[in-house]
Protein backbone atom coordinates (compact mmCIF):
# COMPACT_ATOMS: atom_id res chain seq x y z
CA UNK A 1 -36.30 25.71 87.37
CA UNK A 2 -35.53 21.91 87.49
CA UNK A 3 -36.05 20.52 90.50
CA UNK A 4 -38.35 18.10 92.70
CA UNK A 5 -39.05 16.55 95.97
CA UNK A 6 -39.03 13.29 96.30
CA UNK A 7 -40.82 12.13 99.77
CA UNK A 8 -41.97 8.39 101.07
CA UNK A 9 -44.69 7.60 103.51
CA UNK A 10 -42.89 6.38 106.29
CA UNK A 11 -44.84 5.41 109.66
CA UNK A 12 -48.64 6.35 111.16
CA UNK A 13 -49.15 9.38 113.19
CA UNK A 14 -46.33 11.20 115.02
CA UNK A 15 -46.78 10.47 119.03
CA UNK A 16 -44.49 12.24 121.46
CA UNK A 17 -40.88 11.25 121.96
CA UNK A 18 -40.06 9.44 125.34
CA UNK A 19 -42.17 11.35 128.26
CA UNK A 20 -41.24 13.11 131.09
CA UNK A 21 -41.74 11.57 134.65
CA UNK A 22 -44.52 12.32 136.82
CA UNK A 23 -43.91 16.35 138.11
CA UNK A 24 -45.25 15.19 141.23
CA UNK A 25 -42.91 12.98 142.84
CA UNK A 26 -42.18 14.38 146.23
CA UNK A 27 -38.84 13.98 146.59
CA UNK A 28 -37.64 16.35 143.74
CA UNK A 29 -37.94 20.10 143.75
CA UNK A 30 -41.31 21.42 141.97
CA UNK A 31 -40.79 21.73 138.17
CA UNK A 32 -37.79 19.13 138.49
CA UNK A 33 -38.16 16.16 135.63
CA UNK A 34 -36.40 12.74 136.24
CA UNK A 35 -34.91 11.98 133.40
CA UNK A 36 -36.65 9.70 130.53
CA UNK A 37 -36.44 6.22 129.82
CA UNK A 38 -34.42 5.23 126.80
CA UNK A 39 -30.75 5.10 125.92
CA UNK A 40 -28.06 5.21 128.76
CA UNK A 41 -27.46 8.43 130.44
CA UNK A 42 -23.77 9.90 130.53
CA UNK A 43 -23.17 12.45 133.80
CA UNK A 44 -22.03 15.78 133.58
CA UNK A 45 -20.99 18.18 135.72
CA UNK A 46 -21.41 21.67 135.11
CA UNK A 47 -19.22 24.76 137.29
CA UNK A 48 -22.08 25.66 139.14
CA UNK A 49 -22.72 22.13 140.40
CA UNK A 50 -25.83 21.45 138.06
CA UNK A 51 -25.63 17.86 136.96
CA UNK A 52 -27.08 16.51 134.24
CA UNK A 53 -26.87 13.53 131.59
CA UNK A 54 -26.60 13.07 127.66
CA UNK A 55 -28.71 10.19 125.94
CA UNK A 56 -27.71 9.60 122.30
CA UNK A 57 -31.84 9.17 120.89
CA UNK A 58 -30.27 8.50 117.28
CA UNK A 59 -27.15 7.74 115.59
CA UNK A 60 -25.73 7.22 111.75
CA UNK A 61 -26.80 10.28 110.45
CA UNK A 62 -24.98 12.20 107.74
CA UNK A 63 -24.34 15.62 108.45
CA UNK A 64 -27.22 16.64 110.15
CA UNK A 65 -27.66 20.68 110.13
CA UNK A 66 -30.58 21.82 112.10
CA UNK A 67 -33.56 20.29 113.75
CA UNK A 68 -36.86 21.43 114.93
CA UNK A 69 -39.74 19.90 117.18
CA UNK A 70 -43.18 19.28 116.41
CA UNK A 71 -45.73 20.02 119.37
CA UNK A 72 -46.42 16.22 119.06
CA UNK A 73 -43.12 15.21 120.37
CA UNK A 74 -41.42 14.56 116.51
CA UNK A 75 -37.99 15.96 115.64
CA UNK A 76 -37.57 16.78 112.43
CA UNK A 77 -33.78 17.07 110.84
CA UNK A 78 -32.01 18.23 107.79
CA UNK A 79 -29.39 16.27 106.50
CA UNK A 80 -26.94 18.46 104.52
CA UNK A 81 -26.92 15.66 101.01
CA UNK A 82 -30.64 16.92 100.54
CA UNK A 83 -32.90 14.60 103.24
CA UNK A 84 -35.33 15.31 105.80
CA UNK A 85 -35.59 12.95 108.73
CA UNK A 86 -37.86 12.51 111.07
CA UNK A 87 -37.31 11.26 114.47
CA UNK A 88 -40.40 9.75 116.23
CA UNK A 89 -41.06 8.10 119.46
CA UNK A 90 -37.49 7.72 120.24
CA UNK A 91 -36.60 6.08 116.39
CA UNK A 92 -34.78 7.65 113.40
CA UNK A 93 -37.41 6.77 110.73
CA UNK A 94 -35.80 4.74 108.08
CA UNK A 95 -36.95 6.84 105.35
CA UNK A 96 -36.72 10.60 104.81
CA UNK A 97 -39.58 12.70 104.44
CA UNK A 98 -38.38 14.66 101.68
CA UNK A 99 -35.34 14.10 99.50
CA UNK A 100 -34.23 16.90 97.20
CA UNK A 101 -32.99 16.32 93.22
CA UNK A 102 -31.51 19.68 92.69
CA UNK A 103 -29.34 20.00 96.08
CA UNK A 104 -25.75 21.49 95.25
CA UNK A 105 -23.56 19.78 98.38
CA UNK A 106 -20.35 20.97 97.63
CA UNK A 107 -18.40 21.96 100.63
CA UNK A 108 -20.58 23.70 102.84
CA UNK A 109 -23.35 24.08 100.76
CA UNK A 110 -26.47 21.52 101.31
CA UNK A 111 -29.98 21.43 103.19
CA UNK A 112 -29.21 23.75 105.60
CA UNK A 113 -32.18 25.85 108.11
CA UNK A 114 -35.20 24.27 109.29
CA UNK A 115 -38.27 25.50 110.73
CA UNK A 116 -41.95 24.80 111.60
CA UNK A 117 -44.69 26.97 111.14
CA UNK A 118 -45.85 27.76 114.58
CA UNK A 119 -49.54 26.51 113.70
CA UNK A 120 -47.95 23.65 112.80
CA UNK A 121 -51.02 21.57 114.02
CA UNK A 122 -52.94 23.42 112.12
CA UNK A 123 -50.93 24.04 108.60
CA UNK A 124 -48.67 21.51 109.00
CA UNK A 125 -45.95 23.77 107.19
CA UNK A 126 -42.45 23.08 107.30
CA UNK A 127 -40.00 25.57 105.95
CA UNK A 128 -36.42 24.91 104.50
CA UNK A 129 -33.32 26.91 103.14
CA UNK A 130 -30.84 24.90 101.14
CA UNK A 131 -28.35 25.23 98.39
CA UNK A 132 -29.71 24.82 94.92
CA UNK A 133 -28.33 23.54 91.83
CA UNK A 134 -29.70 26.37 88.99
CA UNK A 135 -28.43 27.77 85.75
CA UNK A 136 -24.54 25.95 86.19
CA UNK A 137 -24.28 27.75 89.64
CA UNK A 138 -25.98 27.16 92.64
CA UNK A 139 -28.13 29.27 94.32
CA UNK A 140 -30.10 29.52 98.15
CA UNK A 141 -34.03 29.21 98.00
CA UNK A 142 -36.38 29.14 100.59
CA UNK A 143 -38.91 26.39 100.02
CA UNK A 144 -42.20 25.78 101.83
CA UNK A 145 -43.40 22.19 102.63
CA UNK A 146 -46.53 20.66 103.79
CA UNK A 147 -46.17 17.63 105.77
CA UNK A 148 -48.60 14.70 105.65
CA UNK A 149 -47.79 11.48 107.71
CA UNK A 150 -43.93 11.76 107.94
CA UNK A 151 -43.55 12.72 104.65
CA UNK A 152 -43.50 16.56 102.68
CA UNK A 153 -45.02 17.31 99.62
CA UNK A 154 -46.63 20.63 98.11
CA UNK A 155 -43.59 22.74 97.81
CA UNK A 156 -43.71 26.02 97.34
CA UNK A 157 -40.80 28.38 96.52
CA UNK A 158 -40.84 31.35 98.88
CA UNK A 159 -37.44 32.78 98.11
CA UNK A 160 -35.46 32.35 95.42
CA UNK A 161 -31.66 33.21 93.44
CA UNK A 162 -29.67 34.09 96.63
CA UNK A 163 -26.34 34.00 95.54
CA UNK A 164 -24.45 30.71 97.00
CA UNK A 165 -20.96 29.56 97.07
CA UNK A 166 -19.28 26.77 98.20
CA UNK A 167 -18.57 28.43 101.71
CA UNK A 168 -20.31 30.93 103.86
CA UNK A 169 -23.79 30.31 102.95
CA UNK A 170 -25.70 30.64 106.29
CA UNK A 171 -28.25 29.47 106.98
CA UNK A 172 -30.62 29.36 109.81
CA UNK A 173 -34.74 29.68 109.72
CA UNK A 174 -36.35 30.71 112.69
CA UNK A 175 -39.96 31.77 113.54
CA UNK A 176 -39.48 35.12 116.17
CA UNK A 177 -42.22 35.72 118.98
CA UNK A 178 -43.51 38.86 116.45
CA UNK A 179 -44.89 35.61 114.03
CA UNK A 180 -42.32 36.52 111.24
CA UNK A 181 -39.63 34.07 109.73
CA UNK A 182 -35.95 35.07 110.11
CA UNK A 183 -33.14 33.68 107.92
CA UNK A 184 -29.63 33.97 107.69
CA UNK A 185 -27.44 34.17 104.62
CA UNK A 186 -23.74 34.62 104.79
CA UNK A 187 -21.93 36.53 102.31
CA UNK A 188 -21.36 33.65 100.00
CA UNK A 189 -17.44 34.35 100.18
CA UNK A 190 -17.84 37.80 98.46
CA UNK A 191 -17.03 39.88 101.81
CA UNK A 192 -18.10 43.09 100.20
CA UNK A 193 -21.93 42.45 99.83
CA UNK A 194 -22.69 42.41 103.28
CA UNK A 195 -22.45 45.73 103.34
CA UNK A 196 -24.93 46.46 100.57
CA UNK A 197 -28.09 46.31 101.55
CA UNK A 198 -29.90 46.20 98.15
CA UNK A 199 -27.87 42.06 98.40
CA UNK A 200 -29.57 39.19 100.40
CA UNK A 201 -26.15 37.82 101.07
CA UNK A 202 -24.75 39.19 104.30
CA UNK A 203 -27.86 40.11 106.30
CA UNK A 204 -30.86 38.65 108.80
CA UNK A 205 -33.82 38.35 106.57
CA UNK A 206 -37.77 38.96 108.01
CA UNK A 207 -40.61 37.58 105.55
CA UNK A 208 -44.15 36.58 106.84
CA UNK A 209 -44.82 33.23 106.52
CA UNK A 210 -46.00 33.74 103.16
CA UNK A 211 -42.98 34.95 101.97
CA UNK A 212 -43.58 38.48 101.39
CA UNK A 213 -41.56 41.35 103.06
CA UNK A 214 -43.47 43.10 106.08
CA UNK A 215 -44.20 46.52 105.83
CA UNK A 216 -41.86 47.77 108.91
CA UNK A 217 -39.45 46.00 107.27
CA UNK A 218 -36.21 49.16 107.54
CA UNK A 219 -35.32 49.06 104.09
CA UNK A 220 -38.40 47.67 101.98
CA UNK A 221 -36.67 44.23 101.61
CA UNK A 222 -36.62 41.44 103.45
CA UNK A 223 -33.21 42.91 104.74
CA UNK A 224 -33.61 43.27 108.87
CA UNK A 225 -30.19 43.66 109.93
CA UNK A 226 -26.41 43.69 107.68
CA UNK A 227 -23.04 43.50 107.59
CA UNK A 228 -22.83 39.63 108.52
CA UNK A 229 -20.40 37.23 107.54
CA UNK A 230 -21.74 33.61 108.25
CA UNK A 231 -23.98 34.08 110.57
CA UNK A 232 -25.40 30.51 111.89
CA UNK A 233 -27.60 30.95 114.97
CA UNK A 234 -30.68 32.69 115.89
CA UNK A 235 -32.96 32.56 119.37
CA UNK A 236 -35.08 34.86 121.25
CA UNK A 237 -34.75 35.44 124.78
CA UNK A 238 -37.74 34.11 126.21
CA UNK A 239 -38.58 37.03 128.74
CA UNK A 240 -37.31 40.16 127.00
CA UNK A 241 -37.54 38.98 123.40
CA UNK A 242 -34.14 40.17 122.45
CA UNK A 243 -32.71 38.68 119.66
CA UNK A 244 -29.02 37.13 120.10
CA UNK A 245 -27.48 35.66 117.00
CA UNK A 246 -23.70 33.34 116.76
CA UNK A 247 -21.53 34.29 113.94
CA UNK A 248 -17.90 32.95 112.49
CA UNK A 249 -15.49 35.35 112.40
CA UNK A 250 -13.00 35.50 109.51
CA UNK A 251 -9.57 34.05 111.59
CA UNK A 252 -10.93 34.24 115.37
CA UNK A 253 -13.20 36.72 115.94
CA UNK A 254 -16.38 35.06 116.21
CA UNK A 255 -19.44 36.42 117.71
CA UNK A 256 -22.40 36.66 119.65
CA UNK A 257 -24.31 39.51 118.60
CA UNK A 258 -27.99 41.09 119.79
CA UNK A 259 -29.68 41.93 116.67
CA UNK A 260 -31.79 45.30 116.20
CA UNK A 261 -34.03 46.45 113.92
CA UNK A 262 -31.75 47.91 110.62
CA UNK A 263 -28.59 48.06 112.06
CA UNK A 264 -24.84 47.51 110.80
CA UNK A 265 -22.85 44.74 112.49
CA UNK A 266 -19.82 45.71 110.94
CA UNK A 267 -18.41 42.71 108.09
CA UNK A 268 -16.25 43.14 106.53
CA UNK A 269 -14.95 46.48 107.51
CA UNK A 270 -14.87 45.55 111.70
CA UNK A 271 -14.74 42.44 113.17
CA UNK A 272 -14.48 41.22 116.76
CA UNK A 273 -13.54 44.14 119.31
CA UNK A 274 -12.86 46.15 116.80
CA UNK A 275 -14.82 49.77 116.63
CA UNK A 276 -16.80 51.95 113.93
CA UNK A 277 -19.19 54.67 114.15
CA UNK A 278 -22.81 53.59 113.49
CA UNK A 279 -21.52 49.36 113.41
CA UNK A 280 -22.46 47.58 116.32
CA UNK A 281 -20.04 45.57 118.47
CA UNK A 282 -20.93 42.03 119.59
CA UNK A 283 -21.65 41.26 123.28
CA UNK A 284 -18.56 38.37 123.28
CA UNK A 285 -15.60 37.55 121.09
CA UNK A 286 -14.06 33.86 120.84
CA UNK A 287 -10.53 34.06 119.33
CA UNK A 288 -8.87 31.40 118.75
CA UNK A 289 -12.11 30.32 116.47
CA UNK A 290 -14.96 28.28 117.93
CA UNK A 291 -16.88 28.32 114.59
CA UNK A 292 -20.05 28.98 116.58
CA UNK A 293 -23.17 27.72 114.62
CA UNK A 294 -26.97 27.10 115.86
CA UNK A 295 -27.76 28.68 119.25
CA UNK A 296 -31.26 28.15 121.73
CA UNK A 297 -32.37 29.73 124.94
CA UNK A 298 -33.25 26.69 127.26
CA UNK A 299 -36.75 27.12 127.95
CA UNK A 300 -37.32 24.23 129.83
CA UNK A 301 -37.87 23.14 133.70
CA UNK A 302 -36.40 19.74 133.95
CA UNK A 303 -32.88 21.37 134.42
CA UNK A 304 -33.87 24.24 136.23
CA UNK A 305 -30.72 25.92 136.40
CA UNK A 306 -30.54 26.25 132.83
CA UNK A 307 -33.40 28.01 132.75
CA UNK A 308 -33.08 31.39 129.88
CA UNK A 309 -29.55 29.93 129.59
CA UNK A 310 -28.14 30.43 125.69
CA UNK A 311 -26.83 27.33 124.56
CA UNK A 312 -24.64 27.76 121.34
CA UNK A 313 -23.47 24.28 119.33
CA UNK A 314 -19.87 25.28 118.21
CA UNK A 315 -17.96 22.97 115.74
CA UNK A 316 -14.19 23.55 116.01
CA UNK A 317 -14.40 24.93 119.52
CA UNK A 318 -16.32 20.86 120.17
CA UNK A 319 -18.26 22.35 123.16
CA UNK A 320 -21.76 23.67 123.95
CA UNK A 321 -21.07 26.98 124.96
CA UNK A 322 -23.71 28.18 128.14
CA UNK A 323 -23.68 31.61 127.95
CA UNK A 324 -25.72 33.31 130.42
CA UNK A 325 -26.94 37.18 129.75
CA UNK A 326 -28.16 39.48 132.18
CA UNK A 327 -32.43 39.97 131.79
CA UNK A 328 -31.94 43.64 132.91
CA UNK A 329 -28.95 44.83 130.39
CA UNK A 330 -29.76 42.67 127.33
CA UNK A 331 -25.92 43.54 125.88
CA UNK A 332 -24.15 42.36 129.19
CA UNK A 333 -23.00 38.43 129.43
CA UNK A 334 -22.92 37.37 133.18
CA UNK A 335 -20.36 33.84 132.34
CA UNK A 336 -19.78 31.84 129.39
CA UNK A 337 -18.70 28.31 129.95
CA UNK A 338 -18.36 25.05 127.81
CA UNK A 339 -19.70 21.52 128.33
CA UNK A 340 -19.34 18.97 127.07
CA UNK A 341 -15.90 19.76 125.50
CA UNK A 342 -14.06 17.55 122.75
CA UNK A 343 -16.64 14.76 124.56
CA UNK A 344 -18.81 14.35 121.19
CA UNK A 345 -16.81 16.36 118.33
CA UNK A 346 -18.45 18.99 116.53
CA UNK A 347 -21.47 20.39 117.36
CA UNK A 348 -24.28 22.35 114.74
CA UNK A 349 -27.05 22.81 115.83
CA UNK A 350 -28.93 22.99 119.56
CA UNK A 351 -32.60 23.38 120.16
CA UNK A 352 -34.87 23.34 123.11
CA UNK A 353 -37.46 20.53 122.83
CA UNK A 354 -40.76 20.93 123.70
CA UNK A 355 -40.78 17.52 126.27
CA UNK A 356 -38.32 19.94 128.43
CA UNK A 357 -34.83 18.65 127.03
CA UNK A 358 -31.86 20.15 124.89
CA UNK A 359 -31.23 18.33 121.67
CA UNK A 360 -28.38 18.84 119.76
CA UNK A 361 -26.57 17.60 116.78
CA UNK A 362 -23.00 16.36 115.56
CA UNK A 363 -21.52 17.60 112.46
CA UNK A 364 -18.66 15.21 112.38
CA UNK A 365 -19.18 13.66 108.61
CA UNK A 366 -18.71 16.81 107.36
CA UNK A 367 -14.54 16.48 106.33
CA UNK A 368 -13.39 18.41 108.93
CA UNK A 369 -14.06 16.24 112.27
CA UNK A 370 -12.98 13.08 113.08
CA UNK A 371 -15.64 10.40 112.46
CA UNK A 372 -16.86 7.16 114.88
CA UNK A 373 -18.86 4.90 113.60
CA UNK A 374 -21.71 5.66 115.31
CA UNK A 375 -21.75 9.44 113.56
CA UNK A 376 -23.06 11.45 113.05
CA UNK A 377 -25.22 11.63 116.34
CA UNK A 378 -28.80 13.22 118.44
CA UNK A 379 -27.76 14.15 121.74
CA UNK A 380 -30.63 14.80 124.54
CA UNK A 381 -29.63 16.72 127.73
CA UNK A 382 -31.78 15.57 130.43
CA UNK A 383 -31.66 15.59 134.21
CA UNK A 384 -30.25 13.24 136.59
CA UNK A 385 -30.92 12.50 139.87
């Protein structure tokens, strides 16, 4: 295998990004933030009446595919050329903290999922899918950092030779409440594999943290759930601990999908509202497409309205989807409405930061959005007064 990590020692110690005001100021309800100091707010309206504002923290990226927080305040960001970026008290670092040699970019391919370990204080591990160069192909590998003052060395390969292709690739990393790591992989433009569950390509993976499959694993793989097609977004419900995952449909047809333990969700022999014994149908359809890609539950309390709200970043539908599911029937959607529409472009990826706020990222660099200067952006949904 040829390949290395570059990384450069960029600032000192990560502090928090901008803080939230005081929780105590009379005049707003209890667990109401104001919203931070920093770059201008823009107001937004949302059906219900809840207002709230969007502060661009950091701007110029290029193609930035997932982020994830740091309990020290530090966002950390894939860039889809190969970089990792780091975004600390309120600044884009200037350099990355990792830059990969062997990254295959064509198309959609790139560093894609992102995660931290959730003893991240303690292990300081930061995991990564992306597209490989390997053999005159490319491939998908999981890859293990650990990260020492804004930049990431010690890698360690934790999966390896997922088949890759220039489209349909996945790929989100997410740590569930159970501890383990989930990752997507799409079918890699080979429809048929996602129904095979002896492939990787097609499915919801669950490793431990090492890397190793767990033993109530259905299948004795790392294979949790199959029949996938590109599936982008993964979040827990914070309360029930469902799992909802965002999916692109073939023409239309995308999805939002609760994800069980070994099932079938159909691709490519159903799609959309269409029905098959022992496949699972999806919870909501989008047709025309919406390309829906990384998804969060708001766990927050400086908007509280959003509260348990799932917030899905969609790229040609240009809108943060709020998509609000009933606690009591995990499969039943209550409203679905989009903000923020055709306002920034194309959104990726969404998380919930752990100062309170919504982040979320522009994809517009990536040939199929139309670029400002100032893209690819860091949006921060805060509240307003």
């Amino acid at each position: 295998m040829r390949w290395l990590c570059h990384a450069l020692i960029a600032f000192a110690a990560a502090c928090a990004l901008p803080a939230c005001g005081s929780p105590s100021e009379p005049q707003r309800p209890p667990g109401e933030q104001p919203p931070p100091a920093g770059p201008p707010v823009e107001t937004f309206t949302a059906a219900d009446g809840t207002r709230f504002g969007v502060q661009v923290v950091a701007s110029r990226l290029e193609i930035p595919w997932a982020m994830a927080s740091a309990p020290d305040g530090r966002l950390f960001v894939t860039e889809r050329p190969g970089r990792i970026r780091i975004l600390q008290n309120g600044t884009l670092l200037p350099e990355p903290a990792a830059r990969l040699a062997d990254v295959f970019t064509t198309g959609e391919s790139g560093a894609l999922g992102l995660a931290l370990d959730p003893q991240f204080t303690t292990t300081r591990y930061v995991y990564l899918t992306y597209t490989a160069q390997s053999g005159g192909g490319q491939v998908g590998r999981l890859v293990r950092f650990r990260e020492v003052a804004n930049t990431l060395g010690e890698p360690s390969v934790l999966l390896d030779n997922v088949p890759a292709a220039n489209i349909h690739n996945g790929s989100r990393v997410k740590f569930g409440p159970d501890g383990m790591l989930y990752v997507t992989f799409g079918d890699a433009a080979s429809p048929s594999v996602a129904q095979d569950v002896a492939s990787l390509n097609g499915k919801i993976l669950r490793l431990t943290r090492e890397g190793a499959t767990p033993a109530d694993n259905p299948f004795g793989s790392p294979v949790w759930s199959f029949g996938h097609r590109n599936p982008q977004g993964l979040d827990w419900h914070p309360d029930t601990r469902v799992l909802y995952e965002s999916e692109h449909g073939q023409v239309g047809n995308d999805e939002i999908n609760v994800i069980e333990r070994g099932r079938n969700y159909g691709w490519p022999e159903i799609e959309g509202n269409e029905r098959q014994a022992g496949m699972e149908p999806p919870i909501a359809t989008f047709s025309p497409s919406i390309a829906p890609s990384g998804a969060a539950f708001y766990r927050g309390n400086a908007i509280p309205a959003f509260r348990n709200d799932l917030f899905v970043a969609t790229l040609r539908g240009q809108a943060l989807l709020r998509v609000r599911v009933d606690p009591a029937d995990p499969r039943r959607v209550v409203s679905i409405e989009r903000l923020l529409e055709n306002r920034f472009g194309r959104l990726r990826d969404v998380i919930s930061g752990p100062d309170g706020y919504l982040y979320i990222c522009t994809s517009n660099r990536d040939g199929r959005g139309a670029v400002d200067a100032e893209d690819d952006r860091i949006l921060r949904i805060v509240p307003v007064g």
